[in-house]
PDB file of N, CA and C in Angstrom:
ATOM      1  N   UNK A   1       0.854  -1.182   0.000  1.00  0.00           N
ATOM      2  CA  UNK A   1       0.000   0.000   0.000  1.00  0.00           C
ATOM      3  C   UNK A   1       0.892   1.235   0.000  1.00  0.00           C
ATOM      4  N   UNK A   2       0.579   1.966  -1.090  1.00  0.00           N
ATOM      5  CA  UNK A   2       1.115   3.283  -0.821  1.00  0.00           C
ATOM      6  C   UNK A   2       1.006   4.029  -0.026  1.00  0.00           C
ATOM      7  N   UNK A   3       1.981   4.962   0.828  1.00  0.00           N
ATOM      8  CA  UNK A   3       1.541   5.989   1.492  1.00  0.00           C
ATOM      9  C   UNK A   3       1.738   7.533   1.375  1.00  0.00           C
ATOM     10  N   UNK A   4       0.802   8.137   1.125  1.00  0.00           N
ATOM     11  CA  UNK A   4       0.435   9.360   0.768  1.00  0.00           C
ATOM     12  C   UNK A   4       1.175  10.203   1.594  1.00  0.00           C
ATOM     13  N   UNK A   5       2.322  11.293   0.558  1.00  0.00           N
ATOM     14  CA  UNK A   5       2.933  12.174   1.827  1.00  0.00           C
ATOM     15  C   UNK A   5       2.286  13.453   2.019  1.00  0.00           C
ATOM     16  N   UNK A   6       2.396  13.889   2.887  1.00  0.00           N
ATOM     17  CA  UNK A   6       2.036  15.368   3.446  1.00  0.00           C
ATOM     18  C   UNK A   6       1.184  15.662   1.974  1.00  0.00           C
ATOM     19  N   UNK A   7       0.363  16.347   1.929  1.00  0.00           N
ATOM     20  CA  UNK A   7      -0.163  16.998   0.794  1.00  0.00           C
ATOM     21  C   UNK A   7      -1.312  18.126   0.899  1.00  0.00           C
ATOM     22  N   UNK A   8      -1.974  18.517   0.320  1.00  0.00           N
ATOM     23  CA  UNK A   8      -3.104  19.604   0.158  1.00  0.00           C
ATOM     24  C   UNK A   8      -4.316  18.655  -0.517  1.00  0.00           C
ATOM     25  N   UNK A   9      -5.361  19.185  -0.889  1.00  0.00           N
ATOM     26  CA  UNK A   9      -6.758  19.175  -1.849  1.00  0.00           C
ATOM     27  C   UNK A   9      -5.884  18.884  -2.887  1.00  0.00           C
ATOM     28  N   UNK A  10      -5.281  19.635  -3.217  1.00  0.00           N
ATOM     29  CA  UNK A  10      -4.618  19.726  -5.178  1.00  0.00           C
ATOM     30  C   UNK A  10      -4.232  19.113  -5.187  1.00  0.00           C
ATOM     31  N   UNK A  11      -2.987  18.620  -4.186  1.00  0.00           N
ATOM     32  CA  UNK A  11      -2.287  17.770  -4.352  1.00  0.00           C
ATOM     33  C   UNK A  11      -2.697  16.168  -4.080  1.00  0.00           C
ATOM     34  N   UNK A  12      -3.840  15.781  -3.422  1.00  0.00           N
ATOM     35  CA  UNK A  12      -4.434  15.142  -3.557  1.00  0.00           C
ATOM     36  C   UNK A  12      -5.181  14.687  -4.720  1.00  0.00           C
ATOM     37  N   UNK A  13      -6.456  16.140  -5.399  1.00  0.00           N
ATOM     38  CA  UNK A  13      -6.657  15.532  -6.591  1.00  0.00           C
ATOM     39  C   UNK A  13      -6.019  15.174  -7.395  1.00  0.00           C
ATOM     40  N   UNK A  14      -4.827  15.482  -7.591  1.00  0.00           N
ATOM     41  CA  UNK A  14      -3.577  14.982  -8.959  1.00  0.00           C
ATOM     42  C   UNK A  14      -2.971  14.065  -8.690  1.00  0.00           C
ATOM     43  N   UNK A  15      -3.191  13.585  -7.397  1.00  0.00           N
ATOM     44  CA  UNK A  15      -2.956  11.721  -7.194  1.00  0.00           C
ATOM     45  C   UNK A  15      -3.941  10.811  -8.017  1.00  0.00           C
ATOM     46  N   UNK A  16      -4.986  11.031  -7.581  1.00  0.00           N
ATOM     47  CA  UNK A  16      -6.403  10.327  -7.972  1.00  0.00           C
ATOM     48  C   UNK A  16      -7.272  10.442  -9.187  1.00  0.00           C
ATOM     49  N   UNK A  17      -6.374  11.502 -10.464  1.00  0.00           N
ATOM     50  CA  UNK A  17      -7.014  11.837 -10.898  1.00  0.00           C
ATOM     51  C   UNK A  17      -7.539  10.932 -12.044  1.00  0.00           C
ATOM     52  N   UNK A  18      -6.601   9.729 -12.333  1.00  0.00           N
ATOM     53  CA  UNK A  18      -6.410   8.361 -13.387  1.00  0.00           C
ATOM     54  C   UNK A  18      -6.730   7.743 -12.507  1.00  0.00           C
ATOM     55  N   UNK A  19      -7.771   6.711 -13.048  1.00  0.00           N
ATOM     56  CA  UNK A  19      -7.635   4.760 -12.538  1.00  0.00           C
ATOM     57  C   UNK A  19      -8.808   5.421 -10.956  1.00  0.00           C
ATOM     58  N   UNK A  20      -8.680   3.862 -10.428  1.00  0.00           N
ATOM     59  CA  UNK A  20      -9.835   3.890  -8.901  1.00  0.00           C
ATOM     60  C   UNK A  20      -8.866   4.023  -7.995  1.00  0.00           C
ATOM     61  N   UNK A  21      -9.095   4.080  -7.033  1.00  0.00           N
ATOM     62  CA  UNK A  21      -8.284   4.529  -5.667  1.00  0.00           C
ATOM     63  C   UNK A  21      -9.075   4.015  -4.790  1.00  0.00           C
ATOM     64  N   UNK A  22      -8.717   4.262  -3.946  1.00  0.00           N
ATOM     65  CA  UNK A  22      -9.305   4.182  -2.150  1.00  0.00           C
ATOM     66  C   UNK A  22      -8.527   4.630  -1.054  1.00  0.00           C
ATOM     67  N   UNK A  23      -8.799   5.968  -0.441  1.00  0.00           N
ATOM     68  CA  UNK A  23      -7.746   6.568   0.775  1.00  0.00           C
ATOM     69  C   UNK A  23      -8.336   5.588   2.024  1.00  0.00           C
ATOM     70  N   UNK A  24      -7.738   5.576   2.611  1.00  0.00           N
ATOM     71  CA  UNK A  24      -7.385   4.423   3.761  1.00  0.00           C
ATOM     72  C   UNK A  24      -6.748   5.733   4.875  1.00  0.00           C
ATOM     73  N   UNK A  25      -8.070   6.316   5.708  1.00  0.00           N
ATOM     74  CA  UNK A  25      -7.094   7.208   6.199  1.00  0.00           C
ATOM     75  C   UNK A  25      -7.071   6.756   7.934  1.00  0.00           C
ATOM     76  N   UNK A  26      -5.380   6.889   8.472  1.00  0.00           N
ATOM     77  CA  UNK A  26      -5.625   5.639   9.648  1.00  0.00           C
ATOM     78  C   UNK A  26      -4.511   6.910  10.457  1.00  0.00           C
ATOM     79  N   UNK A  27      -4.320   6.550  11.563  1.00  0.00           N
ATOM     80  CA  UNK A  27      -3.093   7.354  12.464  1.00  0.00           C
ATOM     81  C   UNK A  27      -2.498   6.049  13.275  1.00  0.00           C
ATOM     82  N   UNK A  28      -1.066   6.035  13.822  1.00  0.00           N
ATOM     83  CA  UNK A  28      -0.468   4.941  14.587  1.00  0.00           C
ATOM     84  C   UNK A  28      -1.062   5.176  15.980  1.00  0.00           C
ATOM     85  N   UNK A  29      -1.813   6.045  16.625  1.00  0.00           N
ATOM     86  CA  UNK A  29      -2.342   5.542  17.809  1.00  0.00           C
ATOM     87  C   UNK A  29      -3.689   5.152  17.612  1.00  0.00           C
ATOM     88  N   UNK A  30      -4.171   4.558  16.780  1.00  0.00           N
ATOM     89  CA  UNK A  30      -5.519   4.546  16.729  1.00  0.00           C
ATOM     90  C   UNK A  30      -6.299   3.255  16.930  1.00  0.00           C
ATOM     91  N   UNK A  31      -6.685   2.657  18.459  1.00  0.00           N
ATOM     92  CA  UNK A  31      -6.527   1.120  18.469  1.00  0.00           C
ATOM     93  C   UNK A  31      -7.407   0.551  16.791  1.00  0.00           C
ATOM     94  N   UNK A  32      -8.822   1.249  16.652  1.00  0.00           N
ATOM     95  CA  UNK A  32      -9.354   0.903  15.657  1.00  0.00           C
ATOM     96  C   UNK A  32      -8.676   0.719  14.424  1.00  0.00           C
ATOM     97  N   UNK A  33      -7.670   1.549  13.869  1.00  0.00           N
ATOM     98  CA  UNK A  33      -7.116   1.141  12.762  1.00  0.00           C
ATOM     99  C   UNK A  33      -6.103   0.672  12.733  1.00  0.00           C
ATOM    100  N   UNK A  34      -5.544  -0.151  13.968  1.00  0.00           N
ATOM    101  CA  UNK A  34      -4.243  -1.115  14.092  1.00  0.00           C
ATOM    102  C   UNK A  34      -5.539  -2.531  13.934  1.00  0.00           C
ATOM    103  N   UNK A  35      -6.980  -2.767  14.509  1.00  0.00           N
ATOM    104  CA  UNK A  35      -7.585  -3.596  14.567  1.00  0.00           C
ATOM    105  C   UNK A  35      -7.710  -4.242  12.799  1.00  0.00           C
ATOM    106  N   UNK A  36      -8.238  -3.127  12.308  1.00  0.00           N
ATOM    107  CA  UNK A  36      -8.146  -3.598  10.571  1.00  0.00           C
ATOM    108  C   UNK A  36      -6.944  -3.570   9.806  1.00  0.00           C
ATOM    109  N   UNK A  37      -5.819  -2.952  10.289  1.00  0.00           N
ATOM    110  CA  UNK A  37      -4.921  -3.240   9.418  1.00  0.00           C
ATOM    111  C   UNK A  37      -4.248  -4.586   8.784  1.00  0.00           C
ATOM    112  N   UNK A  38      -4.395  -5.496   9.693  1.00  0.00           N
ATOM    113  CA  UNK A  38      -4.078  -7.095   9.151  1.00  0.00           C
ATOM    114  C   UNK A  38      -4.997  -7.224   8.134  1.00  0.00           C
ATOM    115  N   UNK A  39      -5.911  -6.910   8.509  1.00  0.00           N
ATOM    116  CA  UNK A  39      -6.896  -7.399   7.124  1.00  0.00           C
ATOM    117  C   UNK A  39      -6.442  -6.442   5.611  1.00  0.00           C
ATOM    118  N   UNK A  40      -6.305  -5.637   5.813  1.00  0.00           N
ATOM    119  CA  UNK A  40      -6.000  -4.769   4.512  1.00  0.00           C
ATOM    120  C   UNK A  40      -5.136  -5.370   3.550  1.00  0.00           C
ATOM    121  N   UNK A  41      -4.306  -6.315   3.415  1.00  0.00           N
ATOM    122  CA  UNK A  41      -3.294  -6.832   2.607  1.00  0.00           C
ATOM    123  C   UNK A  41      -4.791  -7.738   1.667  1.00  0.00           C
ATOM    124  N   UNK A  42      -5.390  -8.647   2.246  1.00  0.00           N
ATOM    125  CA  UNK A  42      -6.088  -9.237   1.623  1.00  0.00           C
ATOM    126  C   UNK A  42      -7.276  -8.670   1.110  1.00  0.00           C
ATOM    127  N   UNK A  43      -7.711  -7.481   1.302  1.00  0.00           N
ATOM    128  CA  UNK A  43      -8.861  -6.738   0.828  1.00  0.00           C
ATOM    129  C   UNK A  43      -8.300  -5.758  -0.287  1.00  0.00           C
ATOM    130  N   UNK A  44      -6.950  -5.453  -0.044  1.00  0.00           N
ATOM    131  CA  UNK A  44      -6.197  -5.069  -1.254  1.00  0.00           C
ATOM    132  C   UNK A  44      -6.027  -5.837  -2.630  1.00  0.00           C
ATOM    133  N   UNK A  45      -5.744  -7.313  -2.352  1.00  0.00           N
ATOM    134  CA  UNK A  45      -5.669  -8.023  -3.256  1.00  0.00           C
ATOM    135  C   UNK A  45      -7.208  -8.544  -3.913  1.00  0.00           C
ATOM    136  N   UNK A  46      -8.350  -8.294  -2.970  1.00  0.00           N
ATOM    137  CA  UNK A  46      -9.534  -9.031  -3.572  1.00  0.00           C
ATOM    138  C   UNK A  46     -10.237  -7.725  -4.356  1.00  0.00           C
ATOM    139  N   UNK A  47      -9.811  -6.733  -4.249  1.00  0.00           N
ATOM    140  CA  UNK A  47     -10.050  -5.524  -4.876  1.00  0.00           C
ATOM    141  C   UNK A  47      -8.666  -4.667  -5.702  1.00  0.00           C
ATOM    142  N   UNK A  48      -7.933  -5.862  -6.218  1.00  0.00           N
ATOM    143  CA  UNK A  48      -7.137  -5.284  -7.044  1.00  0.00           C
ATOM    144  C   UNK A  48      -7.500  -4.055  -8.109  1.00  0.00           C
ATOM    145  N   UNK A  49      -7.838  -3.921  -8.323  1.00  0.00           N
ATOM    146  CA  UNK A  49      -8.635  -3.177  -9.571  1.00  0.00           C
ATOM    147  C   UNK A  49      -8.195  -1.785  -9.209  1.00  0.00           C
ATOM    148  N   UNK A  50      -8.276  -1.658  -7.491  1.00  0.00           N
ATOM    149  CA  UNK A  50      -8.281  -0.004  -7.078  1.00  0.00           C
ATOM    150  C   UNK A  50      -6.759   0.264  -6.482  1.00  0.00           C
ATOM    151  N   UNK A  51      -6.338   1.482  -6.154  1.00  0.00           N
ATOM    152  CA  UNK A  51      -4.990   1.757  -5.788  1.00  0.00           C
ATOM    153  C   UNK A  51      -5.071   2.066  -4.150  1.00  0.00           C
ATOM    154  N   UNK A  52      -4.762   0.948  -2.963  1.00  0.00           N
ATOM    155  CA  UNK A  52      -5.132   1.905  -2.476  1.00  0.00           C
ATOM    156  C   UNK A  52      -3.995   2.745  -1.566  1.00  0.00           C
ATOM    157  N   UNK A  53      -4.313   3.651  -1.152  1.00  0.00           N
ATOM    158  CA  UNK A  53      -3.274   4.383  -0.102  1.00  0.00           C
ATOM    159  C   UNK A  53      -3.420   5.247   1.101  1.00  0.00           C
ATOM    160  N   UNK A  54      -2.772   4.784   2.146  1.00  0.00           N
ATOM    161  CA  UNK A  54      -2.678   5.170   3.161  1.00  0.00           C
ATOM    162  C   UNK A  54      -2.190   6.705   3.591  1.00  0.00           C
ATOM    163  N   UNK A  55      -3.270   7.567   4.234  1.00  0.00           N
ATOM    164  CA  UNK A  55      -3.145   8.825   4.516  1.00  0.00           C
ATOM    165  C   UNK A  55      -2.965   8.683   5.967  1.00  0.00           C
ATOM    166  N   UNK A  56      -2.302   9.052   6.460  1.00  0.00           N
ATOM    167  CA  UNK A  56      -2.397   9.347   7.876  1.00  0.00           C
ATOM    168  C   UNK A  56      -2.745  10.777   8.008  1.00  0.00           C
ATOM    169  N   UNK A  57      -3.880  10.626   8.972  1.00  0.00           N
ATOM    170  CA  UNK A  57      -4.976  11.302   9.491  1.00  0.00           C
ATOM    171  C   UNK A  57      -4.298  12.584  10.335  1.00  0.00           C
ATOM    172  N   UNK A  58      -3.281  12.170  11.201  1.00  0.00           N
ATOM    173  CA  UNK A  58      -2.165  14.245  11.399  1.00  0.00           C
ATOM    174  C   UNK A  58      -1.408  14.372  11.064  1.00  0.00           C
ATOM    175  N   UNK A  59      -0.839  13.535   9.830  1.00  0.00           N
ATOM    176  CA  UNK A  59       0.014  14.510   9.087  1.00  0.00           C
ATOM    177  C   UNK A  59      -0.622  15.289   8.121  1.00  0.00           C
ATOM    178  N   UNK A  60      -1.981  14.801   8.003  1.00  0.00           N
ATOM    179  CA  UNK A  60      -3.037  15.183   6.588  1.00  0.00           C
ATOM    180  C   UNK A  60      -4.184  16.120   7.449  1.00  0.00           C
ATOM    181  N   UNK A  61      -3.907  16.421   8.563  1.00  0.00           N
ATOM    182  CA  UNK A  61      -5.056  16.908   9.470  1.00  0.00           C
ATOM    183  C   UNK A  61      -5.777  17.936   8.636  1.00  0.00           C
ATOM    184  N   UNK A  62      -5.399  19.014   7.764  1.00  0.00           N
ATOM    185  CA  UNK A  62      -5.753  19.738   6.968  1.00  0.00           C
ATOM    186  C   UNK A  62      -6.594  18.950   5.844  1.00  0.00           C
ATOM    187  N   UNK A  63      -6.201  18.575   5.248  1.00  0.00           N
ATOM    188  CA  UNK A  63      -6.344  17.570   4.019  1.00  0.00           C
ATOM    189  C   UNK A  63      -7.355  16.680   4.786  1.00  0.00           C
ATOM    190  N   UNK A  64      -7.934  15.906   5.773  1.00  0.00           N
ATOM    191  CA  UNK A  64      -8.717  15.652   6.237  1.00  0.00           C
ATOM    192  C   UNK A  64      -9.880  16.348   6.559  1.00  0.00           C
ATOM    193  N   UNK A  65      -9.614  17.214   7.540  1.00  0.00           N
ATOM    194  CA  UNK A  65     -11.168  18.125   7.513  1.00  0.00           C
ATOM    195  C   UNK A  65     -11.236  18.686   6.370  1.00  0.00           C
ATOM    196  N   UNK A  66     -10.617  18.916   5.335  1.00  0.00           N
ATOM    197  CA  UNK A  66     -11.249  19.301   4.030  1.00  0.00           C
ATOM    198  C   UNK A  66     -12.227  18.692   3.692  1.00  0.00           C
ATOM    199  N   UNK A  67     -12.019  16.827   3.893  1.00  0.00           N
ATOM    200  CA  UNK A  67     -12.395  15.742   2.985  1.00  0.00           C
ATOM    201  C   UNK A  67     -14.001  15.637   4.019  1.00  0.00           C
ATOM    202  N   UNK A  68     -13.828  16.699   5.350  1.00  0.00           N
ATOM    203  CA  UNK A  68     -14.559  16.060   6.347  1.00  0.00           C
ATOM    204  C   UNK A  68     -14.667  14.888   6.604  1.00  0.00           C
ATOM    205  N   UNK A  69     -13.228  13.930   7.126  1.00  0.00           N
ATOM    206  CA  UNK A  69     -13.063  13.327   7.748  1.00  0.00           C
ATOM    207  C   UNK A  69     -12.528  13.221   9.289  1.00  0.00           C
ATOM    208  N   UNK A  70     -13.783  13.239   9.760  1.00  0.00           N
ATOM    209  CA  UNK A  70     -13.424  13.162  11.250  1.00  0.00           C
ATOM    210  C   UNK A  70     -13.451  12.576  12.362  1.00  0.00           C
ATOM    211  N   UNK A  71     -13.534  11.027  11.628  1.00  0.00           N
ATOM    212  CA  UNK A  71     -13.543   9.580  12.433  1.00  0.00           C
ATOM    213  C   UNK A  71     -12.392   8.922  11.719  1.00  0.00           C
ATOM    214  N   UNK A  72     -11.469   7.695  12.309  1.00  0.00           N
ATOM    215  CA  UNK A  72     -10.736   7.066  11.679  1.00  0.00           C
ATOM    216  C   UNK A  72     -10.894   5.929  12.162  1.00  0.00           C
ATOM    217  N   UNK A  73     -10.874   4.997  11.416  1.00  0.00           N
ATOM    218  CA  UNK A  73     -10.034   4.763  10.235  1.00  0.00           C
ATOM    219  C   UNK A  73     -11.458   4.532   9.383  1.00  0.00           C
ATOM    220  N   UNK A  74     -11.394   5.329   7.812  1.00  0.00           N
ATOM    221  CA  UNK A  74     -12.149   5.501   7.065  1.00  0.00           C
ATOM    222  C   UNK A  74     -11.689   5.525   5.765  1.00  0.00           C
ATOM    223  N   UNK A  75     -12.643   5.213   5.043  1.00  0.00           N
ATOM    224  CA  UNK A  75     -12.212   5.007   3.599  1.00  0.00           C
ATOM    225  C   UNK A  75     -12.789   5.870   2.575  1.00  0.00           C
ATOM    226  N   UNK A  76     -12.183   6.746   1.787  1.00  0.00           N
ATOM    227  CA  UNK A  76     -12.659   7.287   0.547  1.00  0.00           C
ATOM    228  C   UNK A  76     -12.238   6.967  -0.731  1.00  0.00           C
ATOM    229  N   UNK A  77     -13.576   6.783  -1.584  1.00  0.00           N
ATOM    230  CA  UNK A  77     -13.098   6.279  -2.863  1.00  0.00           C
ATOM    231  C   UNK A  77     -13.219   7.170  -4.310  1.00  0.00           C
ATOM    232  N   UNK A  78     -12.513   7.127  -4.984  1.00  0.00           N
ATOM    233  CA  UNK A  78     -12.017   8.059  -6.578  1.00  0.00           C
ATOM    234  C   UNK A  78     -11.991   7.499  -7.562  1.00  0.00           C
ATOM    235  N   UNK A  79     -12.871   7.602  -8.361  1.00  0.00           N
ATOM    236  CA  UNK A  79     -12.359   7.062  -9.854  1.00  0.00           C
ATOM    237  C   UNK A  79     -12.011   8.042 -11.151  1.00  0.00           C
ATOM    238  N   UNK A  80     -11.127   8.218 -11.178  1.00  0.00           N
ATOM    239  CA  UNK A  80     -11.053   9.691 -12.438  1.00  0.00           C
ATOM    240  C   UNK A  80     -11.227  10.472 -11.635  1.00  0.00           C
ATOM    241  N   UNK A  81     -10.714  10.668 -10.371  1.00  0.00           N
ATOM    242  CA  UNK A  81     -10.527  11.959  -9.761  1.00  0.00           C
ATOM    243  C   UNK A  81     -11.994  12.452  -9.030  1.00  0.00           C
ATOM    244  N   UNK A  82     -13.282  11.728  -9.496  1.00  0.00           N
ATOM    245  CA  UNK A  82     -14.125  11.844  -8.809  1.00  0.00           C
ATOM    246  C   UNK A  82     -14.573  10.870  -7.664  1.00  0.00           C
ATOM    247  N   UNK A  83     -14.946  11.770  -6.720  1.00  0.00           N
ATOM    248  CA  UNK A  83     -14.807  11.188  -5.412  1.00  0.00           C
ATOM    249  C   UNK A  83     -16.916   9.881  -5.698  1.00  0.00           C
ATOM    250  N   UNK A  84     -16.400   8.119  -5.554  1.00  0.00           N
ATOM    251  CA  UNK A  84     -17.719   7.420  -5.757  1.00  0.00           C
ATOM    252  C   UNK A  84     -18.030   6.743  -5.048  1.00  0.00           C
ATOM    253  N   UNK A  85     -17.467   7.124  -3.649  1.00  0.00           N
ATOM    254  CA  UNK A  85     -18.361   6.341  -2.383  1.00  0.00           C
ATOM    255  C   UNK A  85     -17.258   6.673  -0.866  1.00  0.00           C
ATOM    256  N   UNK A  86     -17.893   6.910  -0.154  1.00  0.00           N
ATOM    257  CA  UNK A  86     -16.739   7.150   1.523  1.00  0.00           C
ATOM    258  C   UNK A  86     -18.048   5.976   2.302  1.00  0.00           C
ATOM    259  N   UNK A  87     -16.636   5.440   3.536  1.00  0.00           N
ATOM    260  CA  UNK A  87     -17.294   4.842   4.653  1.00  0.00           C
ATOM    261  C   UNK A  87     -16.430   5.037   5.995  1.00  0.00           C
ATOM    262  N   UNK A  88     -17.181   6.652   5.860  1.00  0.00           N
ATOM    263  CA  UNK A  88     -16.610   7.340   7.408  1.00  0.00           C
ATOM    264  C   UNK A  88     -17.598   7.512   8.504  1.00  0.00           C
ATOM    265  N   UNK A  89     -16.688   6.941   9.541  1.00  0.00           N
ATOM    266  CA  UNK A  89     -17.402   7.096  10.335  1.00  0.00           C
ATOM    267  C   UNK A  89     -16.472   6.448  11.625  1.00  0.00           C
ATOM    268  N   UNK A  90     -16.523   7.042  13.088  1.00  0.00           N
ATOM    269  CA  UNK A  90     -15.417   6.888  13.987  1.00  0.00           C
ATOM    270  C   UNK A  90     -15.533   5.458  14.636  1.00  0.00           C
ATOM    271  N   UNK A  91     -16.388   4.537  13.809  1.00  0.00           N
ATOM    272  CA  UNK A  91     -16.610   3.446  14.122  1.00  0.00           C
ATOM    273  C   UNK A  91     -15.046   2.111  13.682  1.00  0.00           C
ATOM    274  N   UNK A  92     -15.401   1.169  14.814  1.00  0.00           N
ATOM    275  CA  UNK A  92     -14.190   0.431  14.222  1.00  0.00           C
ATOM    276  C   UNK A  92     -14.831  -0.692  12.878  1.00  0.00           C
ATOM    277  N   UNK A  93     -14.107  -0.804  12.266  1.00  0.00           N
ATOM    278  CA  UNK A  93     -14.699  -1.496  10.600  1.00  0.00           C
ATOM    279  C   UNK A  93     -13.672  -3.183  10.632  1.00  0.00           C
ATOM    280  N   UNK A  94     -14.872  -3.900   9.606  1.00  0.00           N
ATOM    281  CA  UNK A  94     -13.931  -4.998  10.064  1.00  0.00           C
ATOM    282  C   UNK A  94     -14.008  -5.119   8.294  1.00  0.00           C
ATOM    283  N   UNK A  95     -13.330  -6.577   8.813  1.00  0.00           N
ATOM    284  CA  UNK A  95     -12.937  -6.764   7.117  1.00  0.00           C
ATOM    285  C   UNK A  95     -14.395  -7.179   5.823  1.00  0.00           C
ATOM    286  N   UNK A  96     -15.181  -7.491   6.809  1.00  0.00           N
ATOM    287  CA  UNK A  96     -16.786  -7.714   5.843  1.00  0.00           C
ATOM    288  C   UNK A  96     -17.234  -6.707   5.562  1.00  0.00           C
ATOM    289  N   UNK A  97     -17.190  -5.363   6.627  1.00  0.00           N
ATOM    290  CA  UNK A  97     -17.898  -4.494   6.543  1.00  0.00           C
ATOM    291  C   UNK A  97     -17.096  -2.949   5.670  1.00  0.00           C
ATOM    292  N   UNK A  98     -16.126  -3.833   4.944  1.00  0.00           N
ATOM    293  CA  UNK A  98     -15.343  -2.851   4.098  1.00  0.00           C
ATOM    294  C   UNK A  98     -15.189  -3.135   2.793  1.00  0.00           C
ATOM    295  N   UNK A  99     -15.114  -4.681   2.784  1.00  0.00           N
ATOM    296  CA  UNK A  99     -15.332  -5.511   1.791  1.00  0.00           C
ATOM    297  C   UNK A  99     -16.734  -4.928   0.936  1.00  0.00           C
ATOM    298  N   UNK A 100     -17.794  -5.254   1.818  1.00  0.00           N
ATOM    299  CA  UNK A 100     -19.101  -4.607   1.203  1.00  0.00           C
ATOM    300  C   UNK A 100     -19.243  -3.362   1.036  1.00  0.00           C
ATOM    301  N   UNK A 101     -18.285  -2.628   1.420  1.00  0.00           N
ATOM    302  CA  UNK A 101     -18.472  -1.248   1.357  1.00  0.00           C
ATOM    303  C   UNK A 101     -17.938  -0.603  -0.585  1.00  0.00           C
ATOM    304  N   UNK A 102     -16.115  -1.587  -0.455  1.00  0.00           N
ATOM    305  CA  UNK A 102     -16.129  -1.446  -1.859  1.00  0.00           C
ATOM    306  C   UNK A 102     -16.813  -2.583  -2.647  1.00  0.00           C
ATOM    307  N   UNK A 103     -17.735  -3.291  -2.794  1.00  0.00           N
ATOM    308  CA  UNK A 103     -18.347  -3.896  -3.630  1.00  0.00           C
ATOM    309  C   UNK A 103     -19.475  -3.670  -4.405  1.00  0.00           C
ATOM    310  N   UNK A 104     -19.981  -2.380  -2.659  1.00  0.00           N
ATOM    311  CA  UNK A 104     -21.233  -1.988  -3.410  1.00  0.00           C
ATOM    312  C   UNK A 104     -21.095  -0.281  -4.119  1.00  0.00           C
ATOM    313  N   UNK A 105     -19.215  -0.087  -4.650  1.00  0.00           N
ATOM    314  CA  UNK A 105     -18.827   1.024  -5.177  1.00  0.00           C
ATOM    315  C   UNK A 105     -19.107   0.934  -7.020  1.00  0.00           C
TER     316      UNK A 105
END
């Protein structure tokens, strides 16, 4: 998984602006998104199709409340630069309930 450095809005959209994506936005104290991270290798691979990459949530704190993200660990998704589905929310997510989240993108 890639990880997204420091960036802005702009610099964000000109990541995402080709192909599908999925931001994966997580922080290292966050018990919830140390809980799903094992799973992410294999939800990466069953959803090859999309790119996804890891934002951390204060180095991006700006770049987050832009996105109004203000629960972690949450997912936003891009295809051609347009933003086609988020599943935010400060809830902890497991691997079914992310799975279905990009399936039903």
């Amino acid at each position: 998984m890639e990880t997204l450095s420091k960036t802005d809005l702009a610099g964000l959209n000109d990541r995402v602006k080709d192909g599908k994506h999925v931001l994966f936005f997580t922080a290292g104290w966050c018990p919830d998104c140390a809980f799903i991270k094992p799973a992410m290798p294999e939800i990466e691979r069953d959803f090859a199709d999309y790119q996804f990459i890891k934002v951390d949530r204060d180095e991006n704190i700006d770049l987050a409340a832009n996105l109004g993200i203000m629960g972690i660990p949450s997912f936003v998704a891009y295809k051609d630069g347009q933003e086609i589905g988020r599943f935010v929310n400060k809830d902890r997510k497991t691997k079914e309930q992310v799975e279905s989240f990009l399936r039903s993108l």
